[in-house]
N, C-alpha and C. Protein backbone atom coordinates (compact mmCIF):
# COMPACT_ATOMS: atom_id res chain seq x y z
N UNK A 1 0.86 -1.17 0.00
CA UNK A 1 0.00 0.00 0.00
C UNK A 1 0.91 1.24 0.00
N UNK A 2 0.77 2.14 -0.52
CA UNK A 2 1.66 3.43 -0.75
C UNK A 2 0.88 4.28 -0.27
N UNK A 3 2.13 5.24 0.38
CA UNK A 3 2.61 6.39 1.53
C UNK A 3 0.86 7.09 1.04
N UNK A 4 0.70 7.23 -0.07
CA UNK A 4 -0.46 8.65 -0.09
C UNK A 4 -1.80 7.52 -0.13
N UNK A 5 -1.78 6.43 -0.31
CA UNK A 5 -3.34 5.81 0.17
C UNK A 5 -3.31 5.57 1.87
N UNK A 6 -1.96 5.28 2.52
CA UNK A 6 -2.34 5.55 4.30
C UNK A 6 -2.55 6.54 4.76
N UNK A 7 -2.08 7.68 4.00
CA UNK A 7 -2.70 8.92 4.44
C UNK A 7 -3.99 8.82 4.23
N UNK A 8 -4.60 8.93 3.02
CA UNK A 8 -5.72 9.19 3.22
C UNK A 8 -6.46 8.52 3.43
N UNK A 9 -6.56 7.42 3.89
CA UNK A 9 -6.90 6.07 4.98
C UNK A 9 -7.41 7.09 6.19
N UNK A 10 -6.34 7.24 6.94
CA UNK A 10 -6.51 7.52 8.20
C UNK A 10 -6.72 8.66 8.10
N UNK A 11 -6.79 9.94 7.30
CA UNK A 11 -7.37 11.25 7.48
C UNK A 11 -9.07 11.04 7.38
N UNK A 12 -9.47 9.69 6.10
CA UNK A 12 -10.59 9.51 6.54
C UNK A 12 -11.51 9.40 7.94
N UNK A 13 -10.64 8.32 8.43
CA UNK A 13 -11.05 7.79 9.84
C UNK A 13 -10.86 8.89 10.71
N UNK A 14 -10.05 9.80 10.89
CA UNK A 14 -9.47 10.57 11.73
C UNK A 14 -10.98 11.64 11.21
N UNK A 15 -11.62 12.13 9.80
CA UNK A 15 -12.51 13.15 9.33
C UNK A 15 -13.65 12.40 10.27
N UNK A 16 -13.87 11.47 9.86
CA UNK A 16 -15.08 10.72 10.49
C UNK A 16 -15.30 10.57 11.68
N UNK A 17 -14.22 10.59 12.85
CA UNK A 17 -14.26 10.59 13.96
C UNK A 17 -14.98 11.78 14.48
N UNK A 18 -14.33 13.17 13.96
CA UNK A 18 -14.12 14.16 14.55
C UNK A 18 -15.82 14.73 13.83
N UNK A 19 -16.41 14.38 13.11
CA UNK A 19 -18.12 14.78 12.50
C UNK A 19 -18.60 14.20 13.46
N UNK A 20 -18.49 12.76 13.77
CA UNK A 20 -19.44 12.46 15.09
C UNK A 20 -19.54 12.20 16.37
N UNK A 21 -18.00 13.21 16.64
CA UNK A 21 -18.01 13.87 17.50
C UNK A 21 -18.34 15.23 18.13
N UNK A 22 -18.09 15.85 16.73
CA UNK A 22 -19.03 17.13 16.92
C UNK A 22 -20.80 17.28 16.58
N UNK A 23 -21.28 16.13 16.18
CA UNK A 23 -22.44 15.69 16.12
C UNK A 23 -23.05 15.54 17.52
N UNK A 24 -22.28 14.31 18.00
CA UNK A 24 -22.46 14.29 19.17
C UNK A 24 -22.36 15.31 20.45
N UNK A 25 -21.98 16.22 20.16
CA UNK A 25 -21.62 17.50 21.07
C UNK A 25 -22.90 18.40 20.89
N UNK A 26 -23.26 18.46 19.43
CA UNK A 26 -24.30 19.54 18.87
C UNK A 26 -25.66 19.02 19.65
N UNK A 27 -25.98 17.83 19.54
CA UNK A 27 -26.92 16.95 20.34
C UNK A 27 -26.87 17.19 21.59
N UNK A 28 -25.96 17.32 22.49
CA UNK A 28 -26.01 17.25 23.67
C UNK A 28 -26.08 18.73 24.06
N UNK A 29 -26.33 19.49 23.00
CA UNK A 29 -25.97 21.08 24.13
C UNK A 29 -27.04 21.58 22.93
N UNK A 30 -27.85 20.75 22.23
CA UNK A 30 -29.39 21.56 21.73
C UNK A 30 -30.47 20.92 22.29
N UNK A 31 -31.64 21.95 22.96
CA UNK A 31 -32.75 21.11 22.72
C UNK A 31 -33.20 20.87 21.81
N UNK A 32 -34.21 19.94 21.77
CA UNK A 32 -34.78 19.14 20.68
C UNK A 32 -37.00 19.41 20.69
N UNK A 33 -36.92 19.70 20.06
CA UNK A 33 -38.53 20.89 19.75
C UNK A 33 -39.36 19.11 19.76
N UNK A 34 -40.33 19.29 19.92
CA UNK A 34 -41.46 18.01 19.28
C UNK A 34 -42.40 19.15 18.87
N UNK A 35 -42.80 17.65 17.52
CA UNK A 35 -44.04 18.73 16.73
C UNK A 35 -45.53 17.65 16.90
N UNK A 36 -46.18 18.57 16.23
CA UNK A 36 -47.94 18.02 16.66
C UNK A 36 -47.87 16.34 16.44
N UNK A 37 -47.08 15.74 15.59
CA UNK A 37 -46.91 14.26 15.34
C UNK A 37 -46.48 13.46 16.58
N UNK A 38 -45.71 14.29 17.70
CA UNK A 38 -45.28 13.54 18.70
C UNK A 38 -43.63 13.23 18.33
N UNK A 39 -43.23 13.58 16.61
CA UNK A 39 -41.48 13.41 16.66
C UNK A 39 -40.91 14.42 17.10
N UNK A 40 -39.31 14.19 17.37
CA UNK A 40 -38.42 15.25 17.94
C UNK A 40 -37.89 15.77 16.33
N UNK A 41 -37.61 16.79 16.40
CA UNK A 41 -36.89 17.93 15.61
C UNK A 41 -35.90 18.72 16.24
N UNK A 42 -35.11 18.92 15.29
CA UNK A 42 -34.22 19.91 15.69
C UNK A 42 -34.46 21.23 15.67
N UNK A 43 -34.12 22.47 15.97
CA UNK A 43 -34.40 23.77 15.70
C UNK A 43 -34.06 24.10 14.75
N UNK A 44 -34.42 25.18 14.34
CA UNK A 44 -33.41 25.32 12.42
C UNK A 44 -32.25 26.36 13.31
N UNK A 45 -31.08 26.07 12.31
CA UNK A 45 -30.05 27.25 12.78
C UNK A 45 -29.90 28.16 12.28
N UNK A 46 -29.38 29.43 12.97
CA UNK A 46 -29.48 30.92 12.69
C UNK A 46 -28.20 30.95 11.43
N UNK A 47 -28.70 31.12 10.60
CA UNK A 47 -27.74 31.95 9.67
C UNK A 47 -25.99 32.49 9.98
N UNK A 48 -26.37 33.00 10.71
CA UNK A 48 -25.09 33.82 11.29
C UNK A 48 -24.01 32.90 11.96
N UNK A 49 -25.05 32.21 12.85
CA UNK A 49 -23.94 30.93 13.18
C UNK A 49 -23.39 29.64 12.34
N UNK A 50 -24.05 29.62 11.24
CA UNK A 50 -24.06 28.59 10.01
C UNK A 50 -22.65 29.78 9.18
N UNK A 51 -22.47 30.85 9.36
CA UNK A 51 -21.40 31.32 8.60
C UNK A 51 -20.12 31.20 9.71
N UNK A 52 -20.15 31.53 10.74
CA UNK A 52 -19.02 31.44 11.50
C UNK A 52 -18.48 30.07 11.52
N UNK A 53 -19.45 28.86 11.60
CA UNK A 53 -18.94 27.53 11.88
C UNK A 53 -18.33 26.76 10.44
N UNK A 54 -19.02 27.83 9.52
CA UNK A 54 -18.10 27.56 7.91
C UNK A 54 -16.95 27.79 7.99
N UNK A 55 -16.83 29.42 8.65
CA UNK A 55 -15.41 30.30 8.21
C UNK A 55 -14.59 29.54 9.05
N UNK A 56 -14.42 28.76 9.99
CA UNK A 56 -13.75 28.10 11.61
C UNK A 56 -13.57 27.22 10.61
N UNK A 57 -14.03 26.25 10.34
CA UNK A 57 -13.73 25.35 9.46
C UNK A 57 -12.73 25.17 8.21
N UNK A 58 -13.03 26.15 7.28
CA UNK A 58 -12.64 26.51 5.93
C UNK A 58 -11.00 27.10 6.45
N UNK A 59 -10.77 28.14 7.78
CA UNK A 59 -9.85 28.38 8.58
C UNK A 59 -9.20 27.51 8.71
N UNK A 60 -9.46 26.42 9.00
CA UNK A 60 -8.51 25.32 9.65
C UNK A 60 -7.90 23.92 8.62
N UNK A 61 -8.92 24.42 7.67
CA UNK A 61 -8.47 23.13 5.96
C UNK A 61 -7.26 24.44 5.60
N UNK A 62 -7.20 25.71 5.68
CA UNK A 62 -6.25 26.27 5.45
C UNK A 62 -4.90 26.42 6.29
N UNK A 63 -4.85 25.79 7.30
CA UNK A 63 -3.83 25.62 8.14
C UNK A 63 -3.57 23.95 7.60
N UNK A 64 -4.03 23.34 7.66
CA UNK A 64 -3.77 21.92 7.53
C UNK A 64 -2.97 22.04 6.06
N UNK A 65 -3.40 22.78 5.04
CA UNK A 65 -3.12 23.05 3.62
C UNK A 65 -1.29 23.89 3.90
N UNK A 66 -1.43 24.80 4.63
CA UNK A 66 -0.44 25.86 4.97
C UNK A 66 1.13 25.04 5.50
N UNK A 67 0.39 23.52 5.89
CA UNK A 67 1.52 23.21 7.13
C UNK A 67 2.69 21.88 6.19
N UNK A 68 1.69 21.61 5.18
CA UNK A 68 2.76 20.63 3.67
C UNK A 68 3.42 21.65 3.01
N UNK A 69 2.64 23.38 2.81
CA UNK A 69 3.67 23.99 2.01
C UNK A 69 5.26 24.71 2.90
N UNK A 70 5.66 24.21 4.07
CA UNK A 70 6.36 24.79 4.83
C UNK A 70 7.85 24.38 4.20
């Protein structure tokens, strides 16, 4: 197996970890609405915070990007 398929092996596993972990975080620190059916829903999210948690993100694929061109 060659050097650039273990990388991206384990950056997978390592991406996947870290979504449902912050999944799991988002769950635990939202309530959860029920509607007239009796299911749970989520709240919709505010805009504003849907751009900051982009830019934090998009921020940090640019450090990860920044740290091979050194």
């Amino acid at each position: 197996m060659s050097l650039r398929t273990r990388i991206m092996i384990v950056g997978g596993v390592l991406g996947a970890l870290l979504g449902l972990g912050a999944a799991y975080l988002y769950l635990q620190s939202t309530p959860l609405d029920v509607d007239e059916k009796g299911q749970q829903k989520l709240p919709s999210i505010q805009p504003g915070k849907a751009i900051t948690a982009s830019l934090g993100i998009l921020t940090a694929v640019k450090q990860i990007v920044g740290m091979g061109q050194s």
